[in-house]
PDB file of N, CA and C in Angstrom:
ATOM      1  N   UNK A   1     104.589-141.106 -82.421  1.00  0.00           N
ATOM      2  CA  UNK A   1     104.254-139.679 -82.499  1.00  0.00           C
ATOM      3  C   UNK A   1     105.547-138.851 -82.513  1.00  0.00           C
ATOM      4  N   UNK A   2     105.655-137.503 -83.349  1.00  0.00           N
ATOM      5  CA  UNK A   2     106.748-137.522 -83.105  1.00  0.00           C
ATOM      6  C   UNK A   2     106.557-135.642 -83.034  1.00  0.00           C
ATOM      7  N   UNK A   3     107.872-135.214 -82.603  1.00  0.00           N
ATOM      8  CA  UNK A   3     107.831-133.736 -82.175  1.00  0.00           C
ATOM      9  C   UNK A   3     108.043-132.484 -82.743  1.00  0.00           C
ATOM     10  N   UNK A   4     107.154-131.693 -82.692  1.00  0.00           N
ATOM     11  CA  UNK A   4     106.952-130.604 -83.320  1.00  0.00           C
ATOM     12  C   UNK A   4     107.911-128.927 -82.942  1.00  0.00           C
ATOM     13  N   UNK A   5     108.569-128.496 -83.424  1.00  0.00           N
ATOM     14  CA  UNK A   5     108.995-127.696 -83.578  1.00  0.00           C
ATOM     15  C   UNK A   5     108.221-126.191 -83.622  1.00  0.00           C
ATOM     16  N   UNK A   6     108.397-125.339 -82.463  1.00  0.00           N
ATOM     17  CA  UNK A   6     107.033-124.418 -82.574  1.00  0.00           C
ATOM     18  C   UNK A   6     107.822-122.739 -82.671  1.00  0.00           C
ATOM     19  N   UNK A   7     107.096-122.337 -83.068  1.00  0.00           N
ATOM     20  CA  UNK A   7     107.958-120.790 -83.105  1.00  0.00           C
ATOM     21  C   UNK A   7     107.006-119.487 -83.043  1.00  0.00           C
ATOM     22  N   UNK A   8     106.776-119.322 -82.335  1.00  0.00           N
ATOM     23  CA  UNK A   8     106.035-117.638 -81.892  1.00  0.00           C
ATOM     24  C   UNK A   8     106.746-116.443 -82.129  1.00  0.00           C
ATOM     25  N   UNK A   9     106.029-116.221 -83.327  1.00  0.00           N
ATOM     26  CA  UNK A   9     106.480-115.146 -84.151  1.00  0.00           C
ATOM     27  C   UNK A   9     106.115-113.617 -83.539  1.00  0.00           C
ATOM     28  N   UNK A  10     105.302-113.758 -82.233  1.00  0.00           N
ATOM     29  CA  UNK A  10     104.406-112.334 -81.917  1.00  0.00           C
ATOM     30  C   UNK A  10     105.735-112.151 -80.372  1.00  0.00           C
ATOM     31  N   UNK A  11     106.655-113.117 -80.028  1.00  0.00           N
ATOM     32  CA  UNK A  11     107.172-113.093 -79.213  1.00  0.00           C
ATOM     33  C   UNK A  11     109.194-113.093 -80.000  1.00  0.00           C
ATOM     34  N   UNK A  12     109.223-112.957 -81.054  1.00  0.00           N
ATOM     35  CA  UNK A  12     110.242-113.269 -81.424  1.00  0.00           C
ATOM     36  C   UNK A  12     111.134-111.592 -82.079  1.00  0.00           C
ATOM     37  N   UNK A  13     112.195-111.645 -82.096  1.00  0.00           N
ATOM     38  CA  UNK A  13     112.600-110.120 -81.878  1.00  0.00           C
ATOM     39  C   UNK A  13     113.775-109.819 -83.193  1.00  0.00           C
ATOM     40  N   UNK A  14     113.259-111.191 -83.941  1.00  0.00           N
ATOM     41  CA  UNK A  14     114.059-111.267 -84.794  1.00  0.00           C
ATOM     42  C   UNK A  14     115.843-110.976 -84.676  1.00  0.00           C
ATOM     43  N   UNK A  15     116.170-111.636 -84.232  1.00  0.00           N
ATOM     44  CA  UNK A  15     117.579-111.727 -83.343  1.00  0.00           C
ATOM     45  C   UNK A  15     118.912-112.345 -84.807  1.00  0.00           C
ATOM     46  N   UNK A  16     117.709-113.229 -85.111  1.00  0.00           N
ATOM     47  CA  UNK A  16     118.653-114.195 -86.240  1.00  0.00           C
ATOM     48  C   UNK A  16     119.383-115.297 -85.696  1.00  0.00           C
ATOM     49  N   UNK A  17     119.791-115.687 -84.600  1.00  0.00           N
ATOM     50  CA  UNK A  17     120.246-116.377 -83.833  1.00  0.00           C
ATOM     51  C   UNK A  17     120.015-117.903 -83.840  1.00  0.00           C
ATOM     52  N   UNK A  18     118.426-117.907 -84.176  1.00  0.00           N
ATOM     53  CA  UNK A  18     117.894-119.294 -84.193  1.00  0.00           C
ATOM     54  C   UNK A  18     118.390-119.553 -86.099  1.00  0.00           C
ATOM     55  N   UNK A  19     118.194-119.346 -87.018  1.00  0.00           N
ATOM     56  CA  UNK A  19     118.814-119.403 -88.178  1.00  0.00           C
ATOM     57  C   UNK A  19     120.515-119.866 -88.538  1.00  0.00           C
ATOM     58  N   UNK A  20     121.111-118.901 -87.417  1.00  0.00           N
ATOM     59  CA  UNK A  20     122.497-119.319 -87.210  1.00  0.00           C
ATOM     60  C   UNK A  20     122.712-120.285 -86.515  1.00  0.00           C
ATOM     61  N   UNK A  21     121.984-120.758 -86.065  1.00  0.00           N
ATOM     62  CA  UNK A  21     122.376-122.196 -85.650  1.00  0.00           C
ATOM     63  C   UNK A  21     121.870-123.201 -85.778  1.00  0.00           C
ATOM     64  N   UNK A  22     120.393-123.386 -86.818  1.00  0.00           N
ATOM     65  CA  UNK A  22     120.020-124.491 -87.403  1.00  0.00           C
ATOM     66  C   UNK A  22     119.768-123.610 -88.758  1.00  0.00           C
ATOM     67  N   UNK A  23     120.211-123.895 -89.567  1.00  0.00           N
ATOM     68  CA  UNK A  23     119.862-122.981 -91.030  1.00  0.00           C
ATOM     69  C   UNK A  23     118.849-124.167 -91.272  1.00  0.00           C
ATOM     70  N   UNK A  24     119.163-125.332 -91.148  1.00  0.00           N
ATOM     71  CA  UNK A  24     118.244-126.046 -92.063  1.00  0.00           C
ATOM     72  C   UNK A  24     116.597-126.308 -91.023  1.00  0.00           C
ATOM     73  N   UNK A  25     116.726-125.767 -90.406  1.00  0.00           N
ATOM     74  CA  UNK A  25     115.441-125.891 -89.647  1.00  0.00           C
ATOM     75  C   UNK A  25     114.653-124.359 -89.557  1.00  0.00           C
ATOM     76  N   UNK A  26     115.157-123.651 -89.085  1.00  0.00           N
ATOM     77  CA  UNK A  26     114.705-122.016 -89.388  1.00  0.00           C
ATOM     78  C   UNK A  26     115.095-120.933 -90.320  1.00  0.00           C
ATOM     79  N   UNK A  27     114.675-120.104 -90.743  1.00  0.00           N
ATOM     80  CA  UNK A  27     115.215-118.970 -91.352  1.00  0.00           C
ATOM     81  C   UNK A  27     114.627-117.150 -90.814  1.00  0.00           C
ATOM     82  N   UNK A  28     114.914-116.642 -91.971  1.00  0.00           N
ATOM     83  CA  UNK A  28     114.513-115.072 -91.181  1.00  0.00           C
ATOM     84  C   UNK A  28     113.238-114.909 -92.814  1.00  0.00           C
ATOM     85  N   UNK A  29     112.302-114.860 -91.974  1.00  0.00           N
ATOM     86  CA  UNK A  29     110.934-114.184 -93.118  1.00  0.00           C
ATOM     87  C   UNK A  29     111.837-112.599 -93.476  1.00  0.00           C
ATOM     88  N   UNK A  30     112.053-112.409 -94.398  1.00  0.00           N
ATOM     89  CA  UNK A  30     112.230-110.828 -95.096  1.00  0.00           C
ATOM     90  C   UNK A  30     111.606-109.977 -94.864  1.00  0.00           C
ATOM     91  N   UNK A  31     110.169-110.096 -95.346  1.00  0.00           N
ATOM     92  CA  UNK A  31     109.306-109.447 -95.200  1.00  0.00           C
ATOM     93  C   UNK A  31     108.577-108.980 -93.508  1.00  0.00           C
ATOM     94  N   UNK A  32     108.719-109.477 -92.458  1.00  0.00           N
ATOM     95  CA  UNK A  32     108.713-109.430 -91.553  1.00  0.00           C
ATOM     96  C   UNK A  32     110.247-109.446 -90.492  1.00  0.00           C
ATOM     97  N   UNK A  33     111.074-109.482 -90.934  1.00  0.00           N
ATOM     98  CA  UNK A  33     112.205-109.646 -90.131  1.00  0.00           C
ATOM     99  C   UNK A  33     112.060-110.153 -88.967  1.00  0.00           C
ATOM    100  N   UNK A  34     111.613-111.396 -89.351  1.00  0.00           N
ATOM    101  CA  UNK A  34     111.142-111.964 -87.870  1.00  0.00           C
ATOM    102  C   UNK A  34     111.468-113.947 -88.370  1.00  0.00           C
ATOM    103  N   UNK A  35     111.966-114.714 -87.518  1.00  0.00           N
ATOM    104  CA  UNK A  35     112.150-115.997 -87.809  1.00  0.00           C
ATOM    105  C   UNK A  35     111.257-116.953 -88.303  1.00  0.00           C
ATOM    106  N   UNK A  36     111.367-118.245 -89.137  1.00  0.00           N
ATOM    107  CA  UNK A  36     110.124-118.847 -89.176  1.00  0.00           C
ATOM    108  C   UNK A  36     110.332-120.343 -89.099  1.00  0.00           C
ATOM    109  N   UNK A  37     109.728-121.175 -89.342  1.00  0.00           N
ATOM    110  CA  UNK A  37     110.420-122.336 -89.395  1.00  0.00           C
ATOM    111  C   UNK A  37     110.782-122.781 -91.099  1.00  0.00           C
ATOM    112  N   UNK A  38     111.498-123.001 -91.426  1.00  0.00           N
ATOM    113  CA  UNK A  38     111.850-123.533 -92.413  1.00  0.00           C
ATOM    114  C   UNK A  38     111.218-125.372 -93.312  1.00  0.00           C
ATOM    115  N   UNK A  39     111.389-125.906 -92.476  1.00  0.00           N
ATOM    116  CA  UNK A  39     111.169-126.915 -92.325  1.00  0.00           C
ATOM    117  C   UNK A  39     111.235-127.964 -91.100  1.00  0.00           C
ATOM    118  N   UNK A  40     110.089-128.573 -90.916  1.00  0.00           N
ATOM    119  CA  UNK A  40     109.624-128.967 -89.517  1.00  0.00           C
ATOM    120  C   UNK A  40     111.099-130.701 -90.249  1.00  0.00           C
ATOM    121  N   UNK A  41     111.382-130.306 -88.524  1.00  0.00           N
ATOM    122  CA  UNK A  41     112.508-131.752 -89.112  1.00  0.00           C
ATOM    123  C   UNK A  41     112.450-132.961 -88.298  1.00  0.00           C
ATOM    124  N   UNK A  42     112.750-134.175 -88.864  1.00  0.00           N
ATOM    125  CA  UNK A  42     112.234-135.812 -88.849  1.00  0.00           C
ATOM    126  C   UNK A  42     112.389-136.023 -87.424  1.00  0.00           C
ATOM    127  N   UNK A  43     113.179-135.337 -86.932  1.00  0.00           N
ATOM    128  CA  UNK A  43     113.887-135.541 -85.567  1.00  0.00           C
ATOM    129  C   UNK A  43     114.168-134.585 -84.558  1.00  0.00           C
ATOM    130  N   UNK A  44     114.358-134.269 -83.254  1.00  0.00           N
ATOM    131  CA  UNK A  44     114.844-132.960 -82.511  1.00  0.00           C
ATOM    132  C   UNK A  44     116.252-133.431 -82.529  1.00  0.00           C
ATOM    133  N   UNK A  45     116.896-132.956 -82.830  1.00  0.00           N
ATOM    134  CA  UNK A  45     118.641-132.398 -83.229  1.00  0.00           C
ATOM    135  C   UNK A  45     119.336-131.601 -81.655  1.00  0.00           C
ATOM    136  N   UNK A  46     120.662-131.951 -81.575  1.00  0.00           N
ATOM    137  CA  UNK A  46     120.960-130.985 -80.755  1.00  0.00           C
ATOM    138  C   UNK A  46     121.158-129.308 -81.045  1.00  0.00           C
ATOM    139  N   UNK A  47     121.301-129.654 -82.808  1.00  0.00           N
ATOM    140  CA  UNK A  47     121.352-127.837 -83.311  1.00  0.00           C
ATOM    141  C   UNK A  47     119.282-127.329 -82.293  1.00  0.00           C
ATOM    142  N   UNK A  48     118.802-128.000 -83.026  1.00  0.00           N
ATOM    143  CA  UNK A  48     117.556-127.334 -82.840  1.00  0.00           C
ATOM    144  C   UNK A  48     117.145-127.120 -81.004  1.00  0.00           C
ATOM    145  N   UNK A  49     117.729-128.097 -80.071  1.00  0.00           N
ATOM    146  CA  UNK A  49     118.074-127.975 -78.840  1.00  0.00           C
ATOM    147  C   UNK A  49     118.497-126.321 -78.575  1.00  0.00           C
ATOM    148  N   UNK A  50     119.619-126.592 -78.884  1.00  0.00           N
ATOM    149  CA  UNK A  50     120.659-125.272 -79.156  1.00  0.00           C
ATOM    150  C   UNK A  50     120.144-124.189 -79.314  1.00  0.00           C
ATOM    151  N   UNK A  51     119.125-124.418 -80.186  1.00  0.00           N
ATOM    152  CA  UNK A  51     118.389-122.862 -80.804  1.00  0.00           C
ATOM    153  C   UNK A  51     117.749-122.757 -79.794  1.00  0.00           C
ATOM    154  N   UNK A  52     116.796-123.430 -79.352  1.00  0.00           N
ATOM    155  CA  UNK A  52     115.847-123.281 -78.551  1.00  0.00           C
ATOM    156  C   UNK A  52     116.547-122.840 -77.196  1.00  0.00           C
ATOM    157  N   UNK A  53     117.402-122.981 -76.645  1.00  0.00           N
ATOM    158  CA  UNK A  53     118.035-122.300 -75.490  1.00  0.00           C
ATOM    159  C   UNK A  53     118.616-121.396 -75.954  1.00  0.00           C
ATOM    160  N   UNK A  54     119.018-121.411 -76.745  1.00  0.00           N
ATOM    161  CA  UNK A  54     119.618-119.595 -76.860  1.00  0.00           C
ATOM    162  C   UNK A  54     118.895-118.877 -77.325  1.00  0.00           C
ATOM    163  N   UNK A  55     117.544-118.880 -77.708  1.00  0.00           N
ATOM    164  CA  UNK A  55     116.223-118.077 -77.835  1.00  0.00           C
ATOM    165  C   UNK A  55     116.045-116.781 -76.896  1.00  0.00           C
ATOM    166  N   UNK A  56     117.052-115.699 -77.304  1.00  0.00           N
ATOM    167  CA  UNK A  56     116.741-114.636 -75.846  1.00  0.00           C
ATOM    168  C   UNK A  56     115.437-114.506 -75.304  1.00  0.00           C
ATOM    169  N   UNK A  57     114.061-114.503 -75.850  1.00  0.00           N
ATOM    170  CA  UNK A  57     112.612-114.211 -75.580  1.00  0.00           C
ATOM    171  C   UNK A  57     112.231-115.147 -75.531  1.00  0.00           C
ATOM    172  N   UNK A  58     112.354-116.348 -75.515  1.00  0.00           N
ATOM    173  CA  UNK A  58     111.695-118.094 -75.177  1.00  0.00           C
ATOM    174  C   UNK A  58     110.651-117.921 -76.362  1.00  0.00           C
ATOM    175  N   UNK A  59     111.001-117.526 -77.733  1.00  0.00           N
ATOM    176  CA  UNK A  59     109.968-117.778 -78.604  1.00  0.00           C
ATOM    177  C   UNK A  59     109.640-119.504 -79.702  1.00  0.00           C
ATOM    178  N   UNK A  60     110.998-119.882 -78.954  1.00  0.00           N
ATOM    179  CA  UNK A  60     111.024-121.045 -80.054  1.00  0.00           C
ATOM    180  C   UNK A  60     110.897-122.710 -79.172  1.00  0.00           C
ATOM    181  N   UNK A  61     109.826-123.395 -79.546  1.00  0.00           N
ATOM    182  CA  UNK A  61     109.712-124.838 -78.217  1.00  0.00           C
ATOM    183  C   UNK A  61     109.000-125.605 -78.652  1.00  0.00           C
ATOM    184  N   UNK A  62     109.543-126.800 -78.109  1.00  0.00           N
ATOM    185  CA  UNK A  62     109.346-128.203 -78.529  1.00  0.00           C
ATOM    186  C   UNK A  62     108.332-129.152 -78.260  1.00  0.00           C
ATOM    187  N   UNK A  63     107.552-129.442 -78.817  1.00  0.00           N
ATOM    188  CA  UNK A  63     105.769-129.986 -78.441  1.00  0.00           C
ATOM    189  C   UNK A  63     106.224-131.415 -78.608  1.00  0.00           C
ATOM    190  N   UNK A  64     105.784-131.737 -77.755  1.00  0.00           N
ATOM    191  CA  UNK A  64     106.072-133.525 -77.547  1.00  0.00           C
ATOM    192  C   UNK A  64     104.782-133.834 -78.010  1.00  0.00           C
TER     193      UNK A  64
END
């Protein structure tokens, strides 16, 4: 089984932050200026770690 990458968009403040530090896992929706996931990835990464703690609003977390 493997782990999911989650992102709450109603809690997210669009910071950009999570993008800058995994581009290949998140980006910024335009149209909402708000983050999204990009692509759910094979593995949890320490970038995507990374993001997820520096998440100022705890919008972005990891589903085992």
């Amino acid at each position: 089984m493997t782990n999911k990458v989650l992102l709450d968009q109603n809690k997210c403040i669009g910071c950009n932050t999570c993008p800058l530090m995994d581009p290949e896992t998140f980006e910024m929706d335009t149209e909402i200026y708000k983050a999204k996931i990009k692509q759910q990835p094979t593995e949890i990464t320490d970038a995507i770690k990374s993001a997820v703690a520096a998440c100022p609003v705890g919008a972005i977390s990891i589903e085992e």
